[in-house]
C-alpha atoms as a PDB file:
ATOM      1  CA  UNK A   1       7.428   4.166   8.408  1.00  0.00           C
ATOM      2  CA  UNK A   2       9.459   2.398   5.990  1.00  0.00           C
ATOM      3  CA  UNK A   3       7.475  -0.705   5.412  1.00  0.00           C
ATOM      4  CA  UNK A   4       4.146   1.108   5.289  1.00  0.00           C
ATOM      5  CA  UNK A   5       6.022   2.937   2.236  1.00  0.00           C
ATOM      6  CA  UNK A   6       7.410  -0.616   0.937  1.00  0.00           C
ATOM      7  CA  UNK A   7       3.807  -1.784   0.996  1.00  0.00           C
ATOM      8  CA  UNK A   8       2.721   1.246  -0.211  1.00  0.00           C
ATOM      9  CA  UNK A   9       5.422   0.792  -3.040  1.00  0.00           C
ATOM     10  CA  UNK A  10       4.895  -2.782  -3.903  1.00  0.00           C
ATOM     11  CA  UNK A  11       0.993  -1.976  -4.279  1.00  0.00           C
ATOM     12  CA  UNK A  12       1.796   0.690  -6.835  1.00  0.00           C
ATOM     13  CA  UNK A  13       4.372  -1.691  -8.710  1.00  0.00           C
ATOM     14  CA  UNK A  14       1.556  -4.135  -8.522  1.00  0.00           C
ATOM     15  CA  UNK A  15      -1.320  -1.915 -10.059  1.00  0.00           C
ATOM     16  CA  UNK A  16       1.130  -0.853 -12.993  1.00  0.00           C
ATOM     17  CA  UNK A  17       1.532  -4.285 -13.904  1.00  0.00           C
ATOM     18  CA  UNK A  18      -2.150  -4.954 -13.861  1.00  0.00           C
ATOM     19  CA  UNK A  19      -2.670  -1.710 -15.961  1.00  0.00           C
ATOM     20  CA  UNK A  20       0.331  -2.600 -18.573  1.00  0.00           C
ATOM     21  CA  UNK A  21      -0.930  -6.126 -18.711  1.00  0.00           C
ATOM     22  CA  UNK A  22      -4.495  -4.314 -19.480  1.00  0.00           C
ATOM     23  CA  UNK A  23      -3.507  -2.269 -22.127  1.00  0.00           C
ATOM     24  CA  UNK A  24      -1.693  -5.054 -23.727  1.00  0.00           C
ATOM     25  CA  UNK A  25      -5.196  -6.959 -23.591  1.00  0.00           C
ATOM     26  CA  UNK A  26      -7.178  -4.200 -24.612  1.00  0.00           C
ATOM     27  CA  UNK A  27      -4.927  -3.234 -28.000  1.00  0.00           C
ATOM     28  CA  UNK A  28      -5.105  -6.692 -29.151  1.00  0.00           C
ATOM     29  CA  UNK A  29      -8.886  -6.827 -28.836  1.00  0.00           C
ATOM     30  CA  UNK A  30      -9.859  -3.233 -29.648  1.00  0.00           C
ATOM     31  CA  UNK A  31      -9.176   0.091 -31.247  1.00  0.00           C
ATOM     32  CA  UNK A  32      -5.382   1.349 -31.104  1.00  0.00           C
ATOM     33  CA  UNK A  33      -6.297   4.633 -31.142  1.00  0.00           C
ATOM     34  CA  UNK A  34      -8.540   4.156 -27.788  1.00  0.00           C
ATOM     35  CA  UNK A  35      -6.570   5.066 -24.055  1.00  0.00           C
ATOM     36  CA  UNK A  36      -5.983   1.334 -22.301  1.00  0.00           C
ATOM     37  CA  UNK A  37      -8.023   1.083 -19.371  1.00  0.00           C
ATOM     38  CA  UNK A  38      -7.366  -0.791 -15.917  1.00  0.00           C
ATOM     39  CA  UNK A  39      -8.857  -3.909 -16.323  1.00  0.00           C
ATOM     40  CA  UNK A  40      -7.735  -5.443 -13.253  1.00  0.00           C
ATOM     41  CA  UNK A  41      -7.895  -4.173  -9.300  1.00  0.00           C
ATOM     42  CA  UNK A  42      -5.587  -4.708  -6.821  1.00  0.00           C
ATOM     43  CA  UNK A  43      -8.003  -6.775  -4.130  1.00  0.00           C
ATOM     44  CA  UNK A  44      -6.566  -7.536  -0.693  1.00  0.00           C
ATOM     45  CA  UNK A  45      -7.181 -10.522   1.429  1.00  0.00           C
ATOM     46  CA  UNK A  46      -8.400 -10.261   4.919  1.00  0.00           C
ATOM     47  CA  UNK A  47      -5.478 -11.187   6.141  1.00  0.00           C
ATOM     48  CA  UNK A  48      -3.285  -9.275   4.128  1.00  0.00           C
ATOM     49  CA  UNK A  49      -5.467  -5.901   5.161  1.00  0.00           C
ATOM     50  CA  UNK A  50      -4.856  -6.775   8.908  1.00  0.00           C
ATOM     51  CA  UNK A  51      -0.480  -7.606   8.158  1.00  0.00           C
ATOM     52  CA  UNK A  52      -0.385  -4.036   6.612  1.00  0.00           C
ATOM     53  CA  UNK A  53      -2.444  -2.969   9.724  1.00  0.00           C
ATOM     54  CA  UNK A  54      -0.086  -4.385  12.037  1.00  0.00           C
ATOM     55  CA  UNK A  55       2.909  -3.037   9.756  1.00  0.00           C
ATOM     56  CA  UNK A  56       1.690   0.540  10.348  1.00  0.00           C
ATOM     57  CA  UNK A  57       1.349   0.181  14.009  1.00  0.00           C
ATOM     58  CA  UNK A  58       4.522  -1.429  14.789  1.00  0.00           C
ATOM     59  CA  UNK A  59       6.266   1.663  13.243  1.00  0.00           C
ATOM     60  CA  UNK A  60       3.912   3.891  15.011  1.00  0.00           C
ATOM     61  CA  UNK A  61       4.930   2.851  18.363  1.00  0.00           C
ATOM     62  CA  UNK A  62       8.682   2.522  17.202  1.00  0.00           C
ATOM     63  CA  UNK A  63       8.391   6.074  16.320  1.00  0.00           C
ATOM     64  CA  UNK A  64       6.516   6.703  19.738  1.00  0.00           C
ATOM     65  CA  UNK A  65       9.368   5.193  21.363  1.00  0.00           C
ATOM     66  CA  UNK A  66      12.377   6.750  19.828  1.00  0.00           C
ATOM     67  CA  UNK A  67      10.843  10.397  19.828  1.00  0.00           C
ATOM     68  CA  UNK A  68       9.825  10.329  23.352  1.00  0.00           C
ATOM     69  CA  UNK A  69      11.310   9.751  26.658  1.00  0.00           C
ATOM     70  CA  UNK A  70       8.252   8.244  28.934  1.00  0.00           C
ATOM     71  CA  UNK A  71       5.973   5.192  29.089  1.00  0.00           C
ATOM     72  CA  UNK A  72       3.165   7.965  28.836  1.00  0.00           C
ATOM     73  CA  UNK A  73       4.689  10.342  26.578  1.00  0.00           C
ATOM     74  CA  UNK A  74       4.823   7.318  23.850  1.00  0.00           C
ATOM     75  CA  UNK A  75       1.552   6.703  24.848  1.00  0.00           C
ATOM     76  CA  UNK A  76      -0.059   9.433  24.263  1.00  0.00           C
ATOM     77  CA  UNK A  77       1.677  10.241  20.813  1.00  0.00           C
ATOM     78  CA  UNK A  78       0.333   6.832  19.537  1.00  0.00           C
ATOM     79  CA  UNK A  79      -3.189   8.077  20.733  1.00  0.00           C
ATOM     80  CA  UNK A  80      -2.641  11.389  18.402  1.00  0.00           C
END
């Protein structure tokens, strides 16, 4: 599960820098004194939704493999 938690990761990096680069926006248009506010949203492309889909799998049946010792076995704990 390491890249679902680098995705994971790199979203969250992401979404700072959109929130940091908001609040940078916002106190040089408005009130100082005001919280900053997320101006920007993180927005995946379809393709990009169905790579971190195929990310999470790919671990899931690595895992499935190394934690079990049968075709079926795997099987079923990718079906849990």
């Amino acid at each position: 599960m390491n890249r679902f938690r680098d995705v994971v990761a790199e979203s969250k990096v992401q979404l700072e820098e959109d929130t940091v680069d908001g609040a940078r926006a916002e106190d040089a248009d408005g009130d100082p004194d005001s919280p900053p506010t997320v101006t920007a949203t993180q927005t995946w492309t379809f393709n990009q939704y169905w790579n971190y889909v195929d990310i999470v799998l790919d671990e899931l049946r690595e895992e499935a493999w190394t934690t079990t010792t049968s075709t079926e076995a795997a099987e079923e704990f990718v079906r849990v």
